[in-house]
Protein backbone atom coordinates (compact mmCIF):
# COMPACT_ATOMS: atom_id res chain seq x y z
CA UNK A 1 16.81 1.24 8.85
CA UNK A 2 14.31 3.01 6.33
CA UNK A 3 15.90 2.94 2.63
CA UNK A 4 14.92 6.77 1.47
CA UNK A 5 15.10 6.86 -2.09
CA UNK A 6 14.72 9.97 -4.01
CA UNK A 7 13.73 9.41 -8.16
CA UNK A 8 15.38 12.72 -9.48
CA UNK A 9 16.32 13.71 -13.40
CA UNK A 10 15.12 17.13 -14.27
CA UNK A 11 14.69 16.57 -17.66
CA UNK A 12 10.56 15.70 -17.82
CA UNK A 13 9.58 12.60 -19.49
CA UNK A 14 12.38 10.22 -18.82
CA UNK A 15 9.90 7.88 -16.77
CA UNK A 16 10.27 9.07 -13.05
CA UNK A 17 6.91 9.03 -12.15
CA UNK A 18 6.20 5.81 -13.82
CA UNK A 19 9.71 4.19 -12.08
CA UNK A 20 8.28 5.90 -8.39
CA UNK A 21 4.83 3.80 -8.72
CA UNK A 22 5.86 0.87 -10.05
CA UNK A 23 9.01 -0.11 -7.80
CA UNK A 24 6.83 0.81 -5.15
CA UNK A 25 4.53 -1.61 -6.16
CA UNK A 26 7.15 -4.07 -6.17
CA UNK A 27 8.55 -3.54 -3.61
CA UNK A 28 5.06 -3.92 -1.53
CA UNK A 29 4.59 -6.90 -3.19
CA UNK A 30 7.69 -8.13 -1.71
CA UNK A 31 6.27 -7.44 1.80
CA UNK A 32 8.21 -4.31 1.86
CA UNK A 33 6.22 -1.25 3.93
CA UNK A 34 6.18 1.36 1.15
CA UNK A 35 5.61 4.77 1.47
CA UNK A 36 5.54 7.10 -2.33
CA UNK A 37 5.83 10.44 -1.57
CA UNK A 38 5.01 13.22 -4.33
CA UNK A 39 6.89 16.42 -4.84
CA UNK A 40 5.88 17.01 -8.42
CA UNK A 41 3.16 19.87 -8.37
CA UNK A 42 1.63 17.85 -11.30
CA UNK A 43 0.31 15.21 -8.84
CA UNK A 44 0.57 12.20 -11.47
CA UNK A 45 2.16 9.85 -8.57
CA UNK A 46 -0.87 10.69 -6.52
CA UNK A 47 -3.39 9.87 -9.51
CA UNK A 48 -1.21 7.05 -10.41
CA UNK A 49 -2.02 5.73 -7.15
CA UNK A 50 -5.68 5.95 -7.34
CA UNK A 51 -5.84 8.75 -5.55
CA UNK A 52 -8.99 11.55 -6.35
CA UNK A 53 -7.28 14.84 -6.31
CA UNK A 54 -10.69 16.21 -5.71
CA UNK A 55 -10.77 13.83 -2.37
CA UNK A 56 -7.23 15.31 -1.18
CA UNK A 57 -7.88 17.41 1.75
CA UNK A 58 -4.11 17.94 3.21
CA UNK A 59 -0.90 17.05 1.03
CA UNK A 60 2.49 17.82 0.73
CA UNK A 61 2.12 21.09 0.37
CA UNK A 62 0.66 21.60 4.02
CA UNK A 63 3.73 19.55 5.26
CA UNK A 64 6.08 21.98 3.37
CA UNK A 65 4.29 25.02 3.77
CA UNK A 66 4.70 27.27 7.03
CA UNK A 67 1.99 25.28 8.83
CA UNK A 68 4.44 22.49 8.69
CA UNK A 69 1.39 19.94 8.84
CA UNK A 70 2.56 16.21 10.28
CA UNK A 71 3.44 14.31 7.72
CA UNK A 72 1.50 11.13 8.86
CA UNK A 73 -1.85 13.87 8.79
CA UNK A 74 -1.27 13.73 4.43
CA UNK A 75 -0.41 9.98 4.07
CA UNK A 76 -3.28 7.71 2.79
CA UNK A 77 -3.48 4.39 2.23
CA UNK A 78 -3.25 2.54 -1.53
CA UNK A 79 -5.49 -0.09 -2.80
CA UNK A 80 -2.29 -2.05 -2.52
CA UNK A 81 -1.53 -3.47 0.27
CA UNK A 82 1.76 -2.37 2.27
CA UNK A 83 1.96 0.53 -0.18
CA UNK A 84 0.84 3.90 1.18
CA UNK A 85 1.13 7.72 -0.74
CA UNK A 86 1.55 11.09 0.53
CA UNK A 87 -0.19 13.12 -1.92
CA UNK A 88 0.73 16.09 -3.76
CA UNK A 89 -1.94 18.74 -5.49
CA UNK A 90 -1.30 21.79 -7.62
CA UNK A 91 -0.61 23.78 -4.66
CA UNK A 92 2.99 22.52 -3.69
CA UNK A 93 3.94 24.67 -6.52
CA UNK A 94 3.37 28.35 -5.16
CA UNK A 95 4.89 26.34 -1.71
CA UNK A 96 8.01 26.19 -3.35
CA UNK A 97 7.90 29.66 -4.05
CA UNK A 98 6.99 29.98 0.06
CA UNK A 99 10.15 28.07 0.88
CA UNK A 100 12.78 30.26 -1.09
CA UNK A 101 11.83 32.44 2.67
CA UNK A 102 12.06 29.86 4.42
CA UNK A 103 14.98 29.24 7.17
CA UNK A 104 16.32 25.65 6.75
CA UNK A 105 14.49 25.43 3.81
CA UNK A 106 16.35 22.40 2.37
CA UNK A 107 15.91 20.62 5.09
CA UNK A 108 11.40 20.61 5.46
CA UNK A 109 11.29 17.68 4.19
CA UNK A 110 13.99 15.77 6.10
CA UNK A 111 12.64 17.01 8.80
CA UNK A 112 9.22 15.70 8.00
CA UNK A 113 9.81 12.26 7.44
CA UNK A 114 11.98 12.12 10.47
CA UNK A 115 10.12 9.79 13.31
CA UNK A 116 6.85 8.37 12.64
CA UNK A 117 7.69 7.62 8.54
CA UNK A 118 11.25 6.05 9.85
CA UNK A 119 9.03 3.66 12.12
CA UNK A 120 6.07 3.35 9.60
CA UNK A 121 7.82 2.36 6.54
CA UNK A 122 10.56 -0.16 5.63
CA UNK A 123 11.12 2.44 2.34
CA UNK A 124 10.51 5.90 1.47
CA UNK A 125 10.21 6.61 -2.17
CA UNK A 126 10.42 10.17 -3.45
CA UNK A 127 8.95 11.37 -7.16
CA UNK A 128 10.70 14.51 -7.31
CA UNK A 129 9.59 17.16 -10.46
CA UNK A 130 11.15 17.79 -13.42
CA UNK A 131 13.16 21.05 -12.12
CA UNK A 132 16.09 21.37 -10.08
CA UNK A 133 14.52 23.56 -7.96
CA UNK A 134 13.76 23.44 -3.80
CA UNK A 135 11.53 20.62 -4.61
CA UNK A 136 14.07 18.48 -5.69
CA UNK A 137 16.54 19.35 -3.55
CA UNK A 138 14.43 18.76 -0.29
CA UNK A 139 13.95 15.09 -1.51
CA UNK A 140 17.87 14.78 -2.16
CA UNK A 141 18.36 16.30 1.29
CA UNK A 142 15.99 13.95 2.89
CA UNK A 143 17.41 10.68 1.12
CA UNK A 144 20.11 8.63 1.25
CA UNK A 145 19.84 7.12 -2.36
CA UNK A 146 18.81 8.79 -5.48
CA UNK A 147 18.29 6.14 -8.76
CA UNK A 148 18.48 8.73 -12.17
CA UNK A 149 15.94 7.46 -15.00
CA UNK A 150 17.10 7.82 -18.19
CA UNK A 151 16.13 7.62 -21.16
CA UNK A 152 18.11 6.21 -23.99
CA UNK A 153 18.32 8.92 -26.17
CA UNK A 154 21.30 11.68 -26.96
CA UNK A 155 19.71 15.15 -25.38
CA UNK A 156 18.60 12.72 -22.18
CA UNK A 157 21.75 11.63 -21.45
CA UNK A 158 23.70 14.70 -22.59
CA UNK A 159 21.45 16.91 -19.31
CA UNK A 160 23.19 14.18 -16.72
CA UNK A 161 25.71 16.38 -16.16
CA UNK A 162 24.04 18.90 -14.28
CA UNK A 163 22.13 16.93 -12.17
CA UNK A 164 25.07 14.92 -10.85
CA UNK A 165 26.90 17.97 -10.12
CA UNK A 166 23.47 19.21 -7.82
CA UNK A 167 23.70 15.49 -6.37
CA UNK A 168 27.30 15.76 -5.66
CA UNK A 169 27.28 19.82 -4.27
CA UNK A 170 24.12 18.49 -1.55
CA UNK A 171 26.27 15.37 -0.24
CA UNK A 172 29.01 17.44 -0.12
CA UNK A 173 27.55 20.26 1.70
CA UNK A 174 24.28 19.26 3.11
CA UNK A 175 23.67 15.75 2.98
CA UNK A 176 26.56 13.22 3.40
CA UNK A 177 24.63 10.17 3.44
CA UNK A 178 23.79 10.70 -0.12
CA UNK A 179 24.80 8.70 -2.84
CA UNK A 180 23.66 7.25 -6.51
CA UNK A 181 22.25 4.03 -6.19
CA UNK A 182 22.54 3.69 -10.12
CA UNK A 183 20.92 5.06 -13.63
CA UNK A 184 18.40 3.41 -14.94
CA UNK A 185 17.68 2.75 -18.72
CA UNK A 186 14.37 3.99 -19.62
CA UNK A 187 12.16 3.63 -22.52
CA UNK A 188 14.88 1.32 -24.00
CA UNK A 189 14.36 -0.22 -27.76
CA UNK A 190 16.97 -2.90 -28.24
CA UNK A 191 15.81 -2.82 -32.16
CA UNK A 192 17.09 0.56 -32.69
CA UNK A 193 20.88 1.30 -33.30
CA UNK A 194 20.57 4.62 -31.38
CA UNK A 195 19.01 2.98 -27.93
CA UNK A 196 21.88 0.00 -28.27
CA UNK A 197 24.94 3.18 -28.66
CA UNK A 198 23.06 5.39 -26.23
CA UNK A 199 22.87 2.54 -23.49
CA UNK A 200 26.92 2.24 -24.29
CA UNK A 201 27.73 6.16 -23.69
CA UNK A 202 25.27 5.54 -20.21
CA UNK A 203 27.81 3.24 -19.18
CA UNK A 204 31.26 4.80 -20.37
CA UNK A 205 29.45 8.19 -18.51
CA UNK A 206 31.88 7.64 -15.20
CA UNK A 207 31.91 5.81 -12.56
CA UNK A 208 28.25 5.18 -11.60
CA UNK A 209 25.92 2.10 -11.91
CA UNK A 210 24.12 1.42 -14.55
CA UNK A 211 21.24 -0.94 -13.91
CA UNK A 212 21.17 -4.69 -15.20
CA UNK A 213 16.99 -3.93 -15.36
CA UNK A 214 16.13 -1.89 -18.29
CA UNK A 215 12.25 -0.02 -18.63
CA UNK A 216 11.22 -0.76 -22.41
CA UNK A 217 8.26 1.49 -23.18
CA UNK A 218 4.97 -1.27 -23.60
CA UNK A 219 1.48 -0.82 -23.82
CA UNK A 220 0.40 -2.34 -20.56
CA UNK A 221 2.82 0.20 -18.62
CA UNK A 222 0.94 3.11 -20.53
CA UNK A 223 -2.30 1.68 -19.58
CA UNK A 224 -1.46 0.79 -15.55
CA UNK A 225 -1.75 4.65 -14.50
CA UNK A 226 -5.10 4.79 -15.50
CA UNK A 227 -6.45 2.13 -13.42
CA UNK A 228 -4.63 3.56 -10.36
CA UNK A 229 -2.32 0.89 -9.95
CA UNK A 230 1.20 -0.25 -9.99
CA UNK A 231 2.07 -2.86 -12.98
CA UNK A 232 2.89 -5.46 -10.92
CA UNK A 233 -1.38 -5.59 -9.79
CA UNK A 234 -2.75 -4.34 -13.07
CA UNK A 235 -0.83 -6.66 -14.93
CA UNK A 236 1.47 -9.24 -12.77
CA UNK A 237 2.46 -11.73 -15.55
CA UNK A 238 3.35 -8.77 -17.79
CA UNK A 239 7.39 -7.91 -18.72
CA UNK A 240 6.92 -4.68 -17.59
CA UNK A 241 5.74 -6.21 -14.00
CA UNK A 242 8.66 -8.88 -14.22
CA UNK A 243 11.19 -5.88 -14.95
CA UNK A 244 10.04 -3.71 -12.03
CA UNK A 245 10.39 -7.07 -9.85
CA UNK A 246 13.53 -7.06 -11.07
CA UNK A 247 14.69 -3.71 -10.18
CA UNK A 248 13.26 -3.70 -6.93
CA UNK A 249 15.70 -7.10 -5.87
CA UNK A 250 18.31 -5.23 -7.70
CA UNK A 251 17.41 -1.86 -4.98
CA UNK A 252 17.30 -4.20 -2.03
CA UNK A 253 20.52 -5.94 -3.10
CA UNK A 254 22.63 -2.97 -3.42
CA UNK A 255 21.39 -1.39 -0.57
């Protein structure tokens, strides 16, 4: 069955994007059939990718919108191979205005990736934006995992709170398949006192994972999004590749 994983935190800069391109990548390399799907208005997934925005034509926001576009219409191949990207542009942000109207609209994009993306792909992986908003909660509708990025610092992991209680309202009352496939550690500095107690409260937080993989902040992951490409191409001998390799064994393994 397709593994649909949704990377959700609404608090912006805690890595998502970077997380959603990169385990992709390693996950392709793997020999995985990967399919990144952008629902951050912002489009950095899509750019990430290599993608133009200037080339897009149709993205996400026709398949959310009320032409309810094909989903397999938006998707375009990567210069990676197995790893494909359904694109987002500036638009999908007045479409999320659109769906507030909309009847069943939690459920668009389920609904979308139902069929050919379940044949297509061996995994689905969601960037979702930095809002809790109908964005979000479409991709945590349409998945059955969600993995929370965070980053190792007090106001990061102090907003967790509210998320899981969004997480736990939508398996509760929409989505029953849905559970946390773990938190991951981002931008993680073993050398300062703060990351090393902050990585401690992560793991005291309850009763969710926390990931044996940590994301330290490097140079080389800074510099992959502007060639288009995930880490583990730009640069495979890298830590930063090697961590993301890591991860994605660690998302196979637990499922």
């Amino acid at each position: 069955m397709t593994k649909i994983i949704s990377i959700a935190n609404q608090k912006g800069g805690v890595g998502k994007t970077t997380c959603s391109i990169n385990l992709g990548g390693a996950l392709a390399e793997l020999g995985y059939r990967v399919l990144c799907i952008d629902m951050d208005p912002q489009a950095n997934l899509t750019v990430g990718l290599g993608i133009s925005l200037s080339q897009v034509r149709r993205s996400m926001a026709d398949v959310l919108g009320d032409e309810r576009v094909p989903l397999d219409e938006v998707v375009v191949a990567t210069e990676v191979a197995g790893l494909a990207v359904a694109p987002a542009t500036l638009e999908l942000a007045s479409t999320e205005v659109e769906l507030f109207s909309a009847i069943g609209r939690e459920l668009v994009l389920r609904d979308a990736i139902g069929g050919w993306a379940e044949r297509q792909f061996d995994v689905v992986i969601i960037d979702c934006p930095p809002t809790l908003g109908l964005l979000t909660i479409n991709a945590l509708v349409a998945s059955s995992r969600v993995i929370i990025p965070v980053q190792t610092q007090y106001y990061a992991i102090k907003g967790l709170t509210a998320l899981i209680k969004v997480i736990n309202t939508i398996k509760h009352k929409l989505n029953h398949d849905l559970e946390i496939l773990g938190l991951l550690p981002t931008f993680f500095d073993g050398r300062t006192v703060l990351a090393r107690e902050m990585l401690e409260n992560l793991r005291e937080l309850g009763d969710h994972r926390v990931f044996t993989t940590m994301i330290k902040n490097t140079v080389k992951l800074g510099e992959a999004p502007l060639t288009g490409r995930p880490i583990t191409e730009y640069a495979p001998s890298s830590a930063a590749a090697q961590a993301f390799r890591d991860l994605a064994r660690e998302v196979i393994e637990l499922g």
